[in-house]
N, C-alpha and C. Protein backbone atom coordinates (compact mmCIF):
# COMPACT_ATOMS: atom_id res chain seq x y z
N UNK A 1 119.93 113.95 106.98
CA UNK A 1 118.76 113.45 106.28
C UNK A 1 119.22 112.52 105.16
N UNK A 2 118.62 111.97 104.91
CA UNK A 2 118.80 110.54 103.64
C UNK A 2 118.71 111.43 102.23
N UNK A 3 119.31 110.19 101.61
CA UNK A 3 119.25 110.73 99.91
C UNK A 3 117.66 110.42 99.36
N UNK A 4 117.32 109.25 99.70
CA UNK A 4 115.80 108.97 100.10
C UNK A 4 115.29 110.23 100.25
N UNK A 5 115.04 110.48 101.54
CA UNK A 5 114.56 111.52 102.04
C UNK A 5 114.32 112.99 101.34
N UNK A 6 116.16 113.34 101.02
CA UNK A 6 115.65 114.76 100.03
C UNK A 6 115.17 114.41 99.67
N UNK A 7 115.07 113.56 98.69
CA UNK A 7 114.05 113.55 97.17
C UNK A 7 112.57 113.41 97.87
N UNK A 8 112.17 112.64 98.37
CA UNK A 8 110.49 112.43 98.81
C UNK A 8 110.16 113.36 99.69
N UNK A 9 111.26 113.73 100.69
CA UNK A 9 110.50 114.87 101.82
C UNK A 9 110.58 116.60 101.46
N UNK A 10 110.54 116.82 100.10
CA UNK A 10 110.42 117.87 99.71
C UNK A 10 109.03 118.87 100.24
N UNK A 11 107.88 117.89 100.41
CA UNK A 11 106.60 117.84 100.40
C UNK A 11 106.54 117.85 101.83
N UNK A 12 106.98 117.05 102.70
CA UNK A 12 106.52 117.01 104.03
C UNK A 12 107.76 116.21 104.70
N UNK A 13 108.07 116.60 106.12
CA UNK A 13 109.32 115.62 106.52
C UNK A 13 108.64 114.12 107.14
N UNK A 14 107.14 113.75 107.08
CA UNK A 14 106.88 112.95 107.47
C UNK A 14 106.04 111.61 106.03
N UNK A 15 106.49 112.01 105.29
CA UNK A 15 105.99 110.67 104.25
C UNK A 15 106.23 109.83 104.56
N UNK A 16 105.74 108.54 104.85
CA UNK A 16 106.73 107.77 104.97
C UNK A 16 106.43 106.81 103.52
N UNK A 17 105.19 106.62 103.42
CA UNK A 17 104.51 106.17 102.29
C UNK A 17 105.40 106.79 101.15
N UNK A 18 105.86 107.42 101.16
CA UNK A 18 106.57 107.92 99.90
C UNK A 18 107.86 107.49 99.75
N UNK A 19 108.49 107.60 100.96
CA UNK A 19 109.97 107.11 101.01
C UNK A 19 109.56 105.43 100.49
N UNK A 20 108.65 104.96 100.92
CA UNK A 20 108.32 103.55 101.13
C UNK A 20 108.11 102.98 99.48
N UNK A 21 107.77 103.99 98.43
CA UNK A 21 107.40 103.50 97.74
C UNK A 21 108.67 103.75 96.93
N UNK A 22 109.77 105.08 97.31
CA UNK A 22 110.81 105.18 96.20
C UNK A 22 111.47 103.72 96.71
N UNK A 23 111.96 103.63 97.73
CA UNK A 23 112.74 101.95 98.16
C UNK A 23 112.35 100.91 97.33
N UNK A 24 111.05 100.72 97.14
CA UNK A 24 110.49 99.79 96.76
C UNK A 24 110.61 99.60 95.00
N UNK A 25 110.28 100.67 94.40
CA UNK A 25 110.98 101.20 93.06
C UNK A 25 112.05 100.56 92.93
N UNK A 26 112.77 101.20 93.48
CA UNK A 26 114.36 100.89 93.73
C UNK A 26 114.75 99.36 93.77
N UNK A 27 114.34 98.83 94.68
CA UNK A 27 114.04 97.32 95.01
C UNK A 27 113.92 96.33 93.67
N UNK A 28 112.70 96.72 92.65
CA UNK A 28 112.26 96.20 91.06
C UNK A 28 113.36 96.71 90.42
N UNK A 29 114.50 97.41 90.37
CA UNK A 29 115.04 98.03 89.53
C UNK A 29 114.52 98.63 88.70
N UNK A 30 113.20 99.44 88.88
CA UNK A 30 112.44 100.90 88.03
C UNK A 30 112.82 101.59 88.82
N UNK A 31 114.05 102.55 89.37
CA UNK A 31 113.96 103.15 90.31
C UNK A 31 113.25 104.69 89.97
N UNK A 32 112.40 105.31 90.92
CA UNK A 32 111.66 106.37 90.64
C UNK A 32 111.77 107.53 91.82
N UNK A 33 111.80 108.78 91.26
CA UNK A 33 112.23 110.14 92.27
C UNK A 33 111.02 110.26 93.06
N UNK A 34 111.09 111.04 94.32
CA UNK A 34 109.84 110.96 95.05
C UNK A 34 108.64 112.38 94.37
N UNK A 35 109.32 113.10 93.44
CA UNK A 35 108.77 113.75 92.76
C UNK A 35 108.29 113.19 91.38
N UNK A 36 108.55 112.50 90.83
CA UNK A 36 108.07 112.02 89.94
C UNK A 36 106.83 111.16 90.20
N UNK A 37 106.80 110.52 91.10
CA UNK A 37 105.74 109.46 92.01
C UNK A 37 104.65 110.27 92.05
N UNK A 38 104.91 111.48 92.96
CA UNK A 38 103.78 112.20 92.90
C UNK A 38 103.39 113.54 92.82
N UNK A 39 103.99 113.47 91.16
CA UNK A 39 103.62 114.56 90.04
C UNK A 39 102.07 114.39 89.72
N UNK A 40 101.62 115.28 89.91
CA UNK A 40 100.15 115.36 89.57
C UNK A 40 98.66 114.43 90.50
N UNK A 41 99.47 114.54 91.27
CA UNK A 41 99.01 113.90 92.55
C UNK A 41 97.88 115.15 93.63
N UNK A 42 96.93 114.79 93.70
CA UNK A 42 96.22 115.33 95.20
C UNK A 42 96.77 115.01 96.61
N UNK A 43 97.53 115.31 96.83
CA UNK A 43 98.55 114.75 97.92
C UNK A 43 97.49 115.36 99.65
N UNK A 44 97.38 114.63 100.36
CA UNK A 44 96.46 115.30 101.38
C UNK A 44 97.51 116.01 102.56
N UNK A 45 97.65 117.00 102.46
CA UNK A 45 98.73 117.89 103.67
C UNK A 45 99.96 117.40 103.29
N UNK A 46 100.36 117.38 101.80
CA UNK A 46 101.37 117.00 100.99
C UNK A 46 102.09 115.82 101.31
N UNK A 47 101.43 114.73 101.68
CA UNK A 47 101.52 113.44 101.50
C UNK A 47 100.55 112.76 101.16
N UNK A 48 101.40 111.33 100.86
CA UNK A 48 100.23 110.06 100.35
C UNK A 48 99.65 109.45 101.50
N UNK A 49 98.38 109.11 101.11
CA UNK A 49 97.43 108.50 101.53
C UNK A 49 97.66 107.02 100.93
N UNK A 50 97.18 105.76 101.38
CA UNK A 50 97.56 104.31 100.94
C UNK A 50 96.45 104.37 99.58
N UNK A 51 95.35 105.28 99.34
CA UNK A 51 95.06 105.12 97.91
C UNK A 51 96.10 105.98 97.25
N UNK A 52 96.45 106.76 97.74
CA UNK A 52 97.29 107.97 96.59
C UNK A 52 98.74 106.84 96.53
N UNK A 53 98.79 106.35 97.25
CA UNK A 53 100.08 105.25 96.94
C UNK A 53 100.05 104.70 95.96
N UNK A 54 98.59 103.64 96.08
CA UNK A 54 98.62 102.92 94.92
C UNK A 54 98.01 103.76 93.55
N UNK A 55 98.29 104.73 93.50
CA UNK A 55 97.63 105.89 92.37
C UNK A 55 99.21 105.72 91.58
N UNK A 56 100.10 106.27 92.89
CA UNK A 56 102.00 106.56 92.99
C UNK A 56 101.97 105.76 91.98
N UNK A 57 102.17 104.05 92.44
CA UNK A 57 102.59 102.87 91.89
C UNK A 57 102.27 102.85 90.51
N UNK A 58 100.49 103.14 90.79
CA UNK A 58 100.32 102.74 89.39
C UNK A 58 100.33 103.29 88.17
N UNK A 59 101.01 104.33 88.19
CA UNK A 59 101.39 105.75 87.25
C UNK A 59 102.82 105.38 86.86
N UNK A 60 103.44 104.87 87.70
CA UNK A 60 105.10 104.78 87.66
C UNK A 60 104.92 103.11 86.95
N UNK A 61 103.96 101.95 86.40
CA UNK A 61 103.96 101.18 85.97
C UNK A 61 103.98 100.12 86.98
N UNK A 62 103.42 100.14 88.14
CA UNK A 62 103.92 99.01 88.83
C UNK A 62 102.30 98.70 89.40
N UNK A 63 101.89 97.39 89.84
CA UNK A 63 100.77 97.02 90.30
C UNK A 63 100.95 97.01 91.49
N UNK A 64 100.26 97.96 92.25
CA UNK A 64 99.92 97.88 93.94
C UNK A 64 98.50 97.85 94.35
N UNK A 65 98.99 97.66 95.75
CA UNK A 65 97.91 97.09 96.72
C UNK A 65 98.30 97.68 98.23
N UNK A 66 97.45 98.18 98.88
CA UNK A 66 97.79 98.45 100.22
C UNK A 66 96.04 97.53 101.15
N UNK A 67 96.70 96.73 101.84
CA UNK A 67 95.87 95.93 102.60
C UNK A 67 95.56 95.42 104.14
N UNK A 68 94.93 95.68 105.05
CA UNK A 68 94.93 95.41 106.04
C UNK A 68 94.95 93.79 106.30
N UNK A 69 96.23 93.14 106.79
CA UNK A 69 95.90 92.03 106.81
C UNK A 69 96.70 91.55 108.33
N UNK A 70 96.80 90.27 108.77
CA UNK A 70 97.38 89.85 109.63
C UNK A 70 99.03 89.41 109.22
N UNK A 71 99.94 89.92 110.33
CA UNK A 71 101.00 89.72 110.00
C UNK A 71 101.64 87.39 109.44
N UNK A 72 100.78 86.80 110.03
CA UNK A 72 101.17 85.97 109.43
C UNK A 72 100.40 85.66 108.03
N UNK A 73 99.23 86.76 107.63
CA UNK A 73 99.04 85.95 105.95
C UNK A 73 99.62 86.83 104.96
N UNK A 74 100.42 87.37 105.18
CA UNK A 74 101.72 87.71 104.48
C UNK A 74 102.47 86.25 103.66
N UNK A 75 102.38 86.33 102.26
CA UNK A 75 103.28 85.44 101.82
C UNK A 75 104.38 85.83 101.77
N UNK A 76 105.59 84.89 101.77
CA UNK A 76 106.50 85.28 100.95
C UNK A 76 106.95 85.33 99.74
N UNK A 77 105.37 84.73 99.05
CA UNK A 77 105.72 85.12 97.23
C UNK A 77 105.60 86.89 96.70
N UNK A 78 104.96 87.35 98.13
CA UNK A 78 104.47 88.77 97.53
C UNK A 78 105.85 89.86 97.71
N UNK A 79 107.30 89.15 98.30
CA UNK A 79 107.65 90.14 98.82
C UNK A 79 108.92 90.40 97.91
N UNK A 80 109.45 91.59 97.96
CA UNK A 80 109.44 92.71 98.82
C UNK A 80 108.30 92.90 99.18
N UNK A 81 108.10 93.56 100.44
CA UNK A 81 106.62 94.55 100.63
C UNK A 81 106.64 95.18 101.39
N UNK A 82 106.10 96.56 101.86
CA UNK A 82 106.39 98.02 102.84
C UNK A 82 105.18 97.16 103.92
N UNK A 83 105.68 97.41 105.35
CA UNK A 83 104.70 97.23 106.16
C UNK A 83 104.66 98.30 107.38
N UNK A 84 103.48 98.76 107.95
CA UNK A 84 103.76 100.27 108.69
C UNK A 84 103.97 99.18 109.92
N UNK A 85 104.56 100.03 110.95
CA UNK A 85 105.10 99.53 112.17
C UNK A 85 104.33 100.49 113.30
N UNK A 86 103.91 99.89 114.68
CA UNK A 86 103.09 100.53 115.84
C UNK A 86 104.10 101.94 115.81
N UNK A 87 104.71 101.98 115.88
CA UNK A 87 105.80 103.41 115.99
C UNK A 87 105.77 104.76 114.79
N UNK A 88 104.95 104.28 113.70
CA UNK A 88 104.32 104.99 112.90
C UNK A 88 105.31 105.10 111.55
N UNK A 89 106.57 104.65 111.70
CA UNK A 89 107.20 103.95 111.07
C UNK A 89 106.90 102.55 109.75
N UNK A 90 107.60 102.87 108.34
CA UNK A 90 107.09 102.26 107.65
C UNK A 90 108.82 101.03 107.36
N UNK A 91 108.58 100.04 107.18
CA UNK A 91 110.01 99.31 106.77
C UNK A 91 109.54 98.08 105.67
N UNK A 92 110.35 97.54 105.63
CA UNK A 92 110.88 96.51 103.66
C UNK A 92 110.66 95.21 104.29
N UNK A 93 109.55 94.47 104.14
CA UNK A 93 110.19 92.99 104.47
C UNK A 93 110.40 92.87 103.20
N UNK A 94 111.58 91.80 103.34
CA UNK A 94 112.37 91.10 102.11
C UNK A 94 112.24 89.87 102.55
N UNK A 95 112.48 89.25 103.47
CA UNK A 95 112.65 87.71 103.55
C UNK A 95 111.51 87.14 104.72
N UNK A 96 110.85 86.31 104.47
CA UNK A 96 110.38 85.83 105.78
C UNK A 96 110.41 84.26 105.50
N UNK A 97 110.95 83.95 106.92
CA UNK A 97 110.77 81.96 107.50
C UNK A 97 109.46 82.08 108.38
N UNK A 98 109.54 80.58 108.70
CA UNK A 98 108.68 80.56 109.97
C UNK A 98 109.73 81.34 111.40
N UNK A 99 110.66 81.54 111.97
CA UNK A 99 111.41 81.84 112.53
C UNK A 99 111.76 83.51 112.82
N UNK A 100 112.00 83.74 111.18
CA UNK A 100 113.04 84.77 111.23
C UNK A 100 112.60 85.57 110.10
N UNK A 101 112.94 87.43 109.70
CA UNK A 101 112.51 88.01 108.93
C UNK A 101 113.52 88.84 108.83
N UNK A 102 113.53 89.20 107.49
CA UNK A 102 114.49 90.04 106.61
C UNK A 102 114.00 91.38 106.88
N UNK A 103 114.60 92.67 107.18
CA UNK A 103 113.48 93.49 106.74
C UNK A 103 114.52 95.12 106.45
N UNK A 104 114.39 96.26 105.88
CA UNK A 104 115.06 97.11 105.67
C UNK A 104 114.27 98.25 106.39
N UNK A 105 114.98 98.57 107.72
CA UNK A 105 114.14 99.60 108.61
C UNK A 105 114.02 101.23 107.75
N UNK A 106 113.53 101.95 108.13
CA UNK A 106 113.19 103.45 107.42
C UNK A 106 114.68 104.11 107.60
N UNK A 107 115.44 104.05 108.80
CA UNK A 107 116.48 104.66 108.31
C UNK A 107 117.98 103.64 107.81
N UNK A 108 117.85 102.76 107.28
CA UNK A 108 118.96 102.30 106.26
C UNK A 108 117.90 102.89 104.77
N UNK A 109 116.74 103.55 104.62
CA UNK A 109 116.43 103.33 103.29
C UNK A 109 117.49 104.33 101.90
N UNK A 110 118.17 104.73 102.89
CA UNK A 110 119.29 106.20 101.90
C UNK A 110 120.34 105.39 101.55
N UNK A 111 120.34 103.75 102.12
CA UNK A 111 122.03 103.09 101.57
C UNK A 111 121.87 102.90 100.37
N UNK A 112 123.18 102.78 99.69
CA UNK A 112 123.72 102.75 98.24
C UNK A 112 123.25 100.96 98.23
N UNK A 113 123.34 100.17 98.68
CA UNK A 113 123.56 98.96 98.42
C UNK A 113 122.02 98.62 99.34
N UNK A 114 120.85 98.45 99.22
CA UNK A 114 120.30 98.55 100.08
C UNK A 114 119.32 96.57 100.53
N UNK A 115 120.14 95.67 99.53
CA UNK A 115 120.15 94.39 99.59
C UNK A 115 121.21 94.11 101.23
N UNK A 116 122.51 94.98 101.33
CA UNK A 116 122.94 95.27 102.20
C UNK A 116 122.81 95.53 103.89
N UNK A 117 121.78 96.37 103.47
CA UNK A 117 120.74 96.75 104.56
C UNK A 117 119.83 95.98 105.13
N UNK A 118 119.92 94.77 104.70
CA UNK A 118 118.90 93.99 105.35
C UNK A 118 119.57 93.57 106.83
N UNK A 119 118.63 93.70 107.61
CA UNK A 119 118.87 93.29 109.06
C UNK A 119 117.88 91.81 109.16
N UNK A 120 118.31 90.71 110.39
CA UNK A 120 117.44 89.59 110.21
C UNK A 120 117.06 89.94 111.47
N UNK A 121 115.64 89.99 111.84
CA UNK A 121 115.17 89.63 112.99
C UNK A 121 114.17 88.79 113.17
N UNK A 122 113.65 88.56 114.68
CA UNK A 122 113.14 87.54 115.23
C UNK A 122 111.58 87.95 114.33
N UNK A 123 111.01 86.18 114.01
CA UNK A 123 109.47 87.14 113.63
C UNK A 123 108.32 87.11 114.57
N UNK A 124 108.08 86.72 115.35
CA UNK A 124 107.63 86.86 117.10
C UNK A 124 107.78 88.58 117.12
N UNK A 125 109.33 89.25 117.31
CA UNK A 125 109.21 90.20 117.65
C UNK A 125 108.68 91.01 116.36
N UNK A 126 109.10 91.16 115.13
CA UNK A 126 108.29 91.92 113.93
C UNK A 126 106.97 91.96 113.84
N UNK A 127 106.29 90.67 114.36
CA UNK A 127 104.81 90.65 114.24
C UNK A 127 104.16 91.26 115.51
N UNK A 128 105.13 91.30 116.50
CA UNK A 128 104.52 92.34 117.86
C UNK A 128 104.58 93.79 117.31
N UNK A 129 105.36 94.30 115.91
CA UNK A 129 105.87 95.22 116.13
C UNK A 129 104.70 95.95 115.11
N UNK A 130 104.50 94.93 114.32
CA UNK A 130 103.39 95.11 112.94
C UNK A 130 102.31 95.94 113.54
N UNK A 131 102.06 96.89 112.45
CA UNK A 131 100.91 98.08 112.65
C UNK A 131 99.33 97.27 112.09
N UNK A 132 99.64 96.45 111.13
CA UNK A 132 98.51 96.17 110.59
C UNK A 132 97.85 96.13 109.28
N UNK A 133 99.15 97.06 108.34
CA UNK A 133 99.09 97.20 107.48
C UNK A 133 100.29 97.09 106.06
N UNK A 134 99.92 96.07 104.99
CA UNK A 134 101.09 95.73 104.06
C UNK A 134 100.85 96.52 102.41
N UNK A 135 101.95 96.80 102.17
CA UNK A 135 102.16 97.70 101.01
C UNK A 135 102.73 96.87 99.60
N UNK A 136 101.84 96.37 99.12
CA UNK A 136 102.32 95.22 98.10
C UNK A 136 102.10 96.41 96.67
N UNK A 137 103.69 95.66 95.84
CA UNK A 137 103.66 96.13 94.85
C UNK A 137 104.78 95.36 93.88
N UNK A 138 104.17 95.41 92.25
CA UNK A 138 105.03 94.74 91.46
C UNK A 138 105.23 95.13 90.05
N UNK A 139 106.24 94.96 89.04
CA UNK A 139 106.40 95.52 87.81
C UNK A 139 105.05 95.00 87.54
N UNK A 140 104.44 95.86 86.72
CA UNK A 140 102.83 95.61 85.79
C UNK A 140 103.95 95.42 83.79
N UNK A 141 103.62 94.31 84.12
CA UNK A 141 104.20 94.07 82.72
C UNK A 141 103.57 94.30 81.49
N UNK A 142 101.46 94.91 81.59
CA UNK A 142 101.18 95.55 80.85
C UNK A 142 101.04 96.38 80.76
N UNK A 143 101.84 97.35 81.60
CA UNK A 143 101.95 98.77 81.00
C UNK A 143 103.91 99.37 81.05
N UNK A 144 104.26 98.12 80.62
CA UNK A 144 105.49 98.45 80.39
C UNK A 144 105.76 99.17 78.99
N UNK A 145 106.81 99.75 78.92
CA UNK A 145 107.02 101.03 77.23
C UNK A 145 106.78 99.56 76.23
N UNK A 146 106.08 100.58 75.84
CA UNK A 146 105.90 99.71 74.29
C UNK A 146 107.35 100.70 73.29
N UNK A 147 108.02 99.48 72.80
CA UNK A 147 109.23 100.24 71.45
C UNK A 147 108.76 101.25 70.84
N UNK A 148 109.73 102.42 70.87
CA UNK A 148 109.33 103.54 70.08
C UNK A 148 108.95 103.13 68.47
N UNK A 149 107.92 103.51 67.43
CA UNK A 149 108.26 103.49 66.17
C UNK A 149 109.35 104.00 65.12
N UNK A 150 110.10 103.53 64.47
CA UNK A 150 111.39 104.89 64.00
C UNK A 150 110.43 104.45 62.49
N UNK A 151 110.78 105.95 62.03
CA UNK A 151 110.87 106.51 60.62
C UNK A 151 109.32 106.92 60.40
N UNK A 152 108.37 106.01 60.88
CA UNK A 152 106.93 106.08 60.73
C UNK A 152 106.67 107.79 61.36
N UNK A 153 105.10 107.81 60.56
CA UNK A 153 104.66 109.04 61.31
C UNK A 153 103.12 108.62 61.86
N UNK A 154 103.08 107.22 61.93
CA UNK A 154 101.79 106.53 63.03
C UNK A 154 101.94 107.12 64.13
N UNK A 155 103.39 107.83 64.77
CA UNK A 155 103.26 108.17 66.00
C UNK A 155 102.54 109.18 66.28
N UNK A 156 102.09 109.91 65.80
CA UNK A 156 101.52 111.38 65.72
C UNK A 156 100.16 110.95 66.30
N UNK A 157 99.58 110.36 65.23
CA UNK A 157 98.09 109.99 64.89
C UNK A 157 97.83 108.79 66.08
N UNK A 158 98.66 108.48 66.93
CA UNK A 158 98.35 107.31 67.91
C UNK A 158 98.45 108.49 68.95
N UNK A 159 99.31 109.12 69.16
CA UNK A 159 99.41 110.57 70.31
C UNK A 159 97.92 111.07 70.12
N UNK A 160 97.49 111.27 68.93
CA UNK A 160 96.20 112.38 68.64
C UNK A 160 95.04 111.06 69.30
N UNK A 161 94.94 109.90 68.81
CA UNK A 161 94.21 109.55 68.96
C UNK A 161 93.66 109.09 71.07
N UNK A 162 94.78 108.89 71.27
CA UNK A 162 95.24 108.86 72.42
C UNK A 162 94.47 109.84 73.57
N UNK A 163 94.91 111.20 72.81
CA UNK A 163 94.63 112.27 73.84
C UNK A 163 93.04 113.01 73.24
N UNK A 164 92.34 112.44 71.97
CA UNK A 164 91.50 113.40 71.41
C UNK A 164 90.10 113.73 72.72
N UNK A 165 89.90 113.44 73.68
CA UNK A 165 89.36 113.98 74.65
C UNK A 165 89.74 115.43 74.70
N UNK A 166 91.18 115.40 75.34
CA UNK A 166 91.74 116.55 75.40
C UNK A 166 91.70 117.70 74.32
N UNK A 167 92.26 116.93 73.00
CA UNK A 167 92.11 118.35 72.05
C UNK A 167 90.76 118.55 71.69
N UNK A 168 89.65 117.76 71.92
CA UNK A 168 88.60 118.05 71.51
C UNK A 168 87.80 119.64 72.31
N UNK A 169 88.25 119.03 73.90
CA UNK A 169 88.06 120.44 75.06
C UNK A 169 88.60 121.62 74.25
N UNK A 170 89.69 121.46 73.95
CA UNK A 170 90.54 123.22 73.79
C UNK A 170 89.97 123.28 72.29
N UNK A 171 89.82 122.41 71.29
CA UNK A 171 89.36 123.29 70.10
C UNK A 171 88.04 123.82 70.04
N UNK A 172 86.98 123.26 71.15
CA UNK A 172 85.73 123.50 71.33
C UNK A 172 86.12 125.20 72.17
N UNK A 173 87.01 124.94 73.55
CA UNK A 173 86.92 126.66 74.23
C UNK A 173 87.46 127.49 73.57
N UNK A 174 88.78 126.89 72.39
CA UNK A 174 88.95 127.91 71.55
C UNK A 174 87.88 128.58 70.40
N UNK A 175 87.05 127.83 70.57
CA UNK A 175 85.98 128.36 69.58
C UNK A 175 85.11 129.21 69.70
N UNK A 176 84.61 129.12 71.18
CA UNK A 176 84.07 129.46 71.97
C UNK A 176 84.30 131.44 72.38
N UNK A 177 85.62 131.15 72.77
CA UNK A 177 86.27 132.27 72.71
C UNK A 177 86.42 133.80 71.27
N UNK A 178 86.77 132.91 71.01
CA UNK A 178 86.90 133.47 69.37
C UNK A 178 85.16 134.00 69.17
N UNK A 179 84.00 133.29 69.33
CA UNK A 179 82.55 133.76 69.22
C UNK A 179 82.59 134.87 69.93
N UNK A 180 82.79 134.43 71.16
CA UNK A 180 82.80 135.63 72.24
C UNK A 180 83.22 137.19 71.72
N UNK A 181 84.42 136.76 71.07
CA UNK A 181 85.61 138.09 70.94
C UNK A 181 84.75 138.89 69.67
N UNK A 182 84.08 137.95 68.65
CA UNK A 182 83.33 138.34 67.71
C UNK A 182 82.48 139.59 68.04
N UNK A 183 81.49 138.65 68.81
CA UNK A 183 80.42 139.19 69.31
C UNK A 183 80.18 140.17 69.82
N UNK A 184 81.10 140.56 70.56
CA UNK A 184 81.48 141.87 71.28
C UNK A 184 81.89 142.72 70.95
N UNK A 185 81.13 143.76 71.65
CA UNK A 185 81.27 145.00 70.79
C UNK A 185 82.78 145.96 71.00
């Protein structure tokens, strides 16, 4: 099994959407664990679904898209990009000509070097091979880390302000509770 693989097929041995999206990580140089992707995730029979993908992406900072389109309106400004294959199989185009296509099949996705891994094939035969569906994704440069503050204690009060939904719930059920406990005899 792939190094890929442990990490994403913890959940199910058939993700492929998941493997598809750590590669792709990997690919931007954000590289991301297949557990981290989808931490806190509704995963359906413990995989992603092409919305829970772009949920994946867009949690881990990156802008995706999963789209039914025809294999030639594929740009090549969009790529890298995951495309599923008739075989149920998901793979990397990296390069496309009019001619010829770059692409990183599902099992090179565990190589160390995975620019490496590119195989060139015919695009006649890739587009016979195309399922129908492309997995576009890219660094989201506005929700990249903003610099930590040092020495300040704004950070607190930007955390509080941030989450006050949340503490507002628990100081309200803690209150709640506490009446309860009163009340009772």
């Amino acid at each position: 099994m792939s190094a890929v693989g442990d990490e994403a097929r913890e959940t199910d041995p058939q993700d492929v959407l998941l493997d598809l999206l750590v590669v792709l990580t990997r690919l931007h140089q954000r590289p991301f664990s297949g557990e981290s992707l989808t931490a806190g995730l509704p995963l359906v029979n413990g995989r992603l679904t092409p919305e829970l993908y772009v949920r994946a992406a867009n949690n881990a900072g990156f802008a995706a898209a999963s789209s039914a389109r025809a294999f030639s309106a594929i740009s090549p400004h969009t790529l890298p990009a995951g495309i599923t294959l008739k075989n149920g199989e998901v793979a990397v185009l990296m390069t496309l000509t009019d001619e010829k296509a770059g692409i990183i099949r599902a099992d090179d996705f565990d190589a160390d070097n995975l620019l490496a891994a590119v195989t060139e094939t015919d695009r006649a035969s890739l587009d016979a091979e195309y399922a129908g569906t492309c997995y576009l994704i890219r660094p989201d440069e506005s929700k990249a880390q903003q610099p930590q503050h040092s020495g300040d204690a704004s950070w607190f009060w930007e955390v509080l302000r941030k989450s006050r939904g949340l503490y507002a719930e628990v100081i309200i059920a803690s209150l709640l509770i506490n009446i309860f406990a009163l009340v009772s005899p």
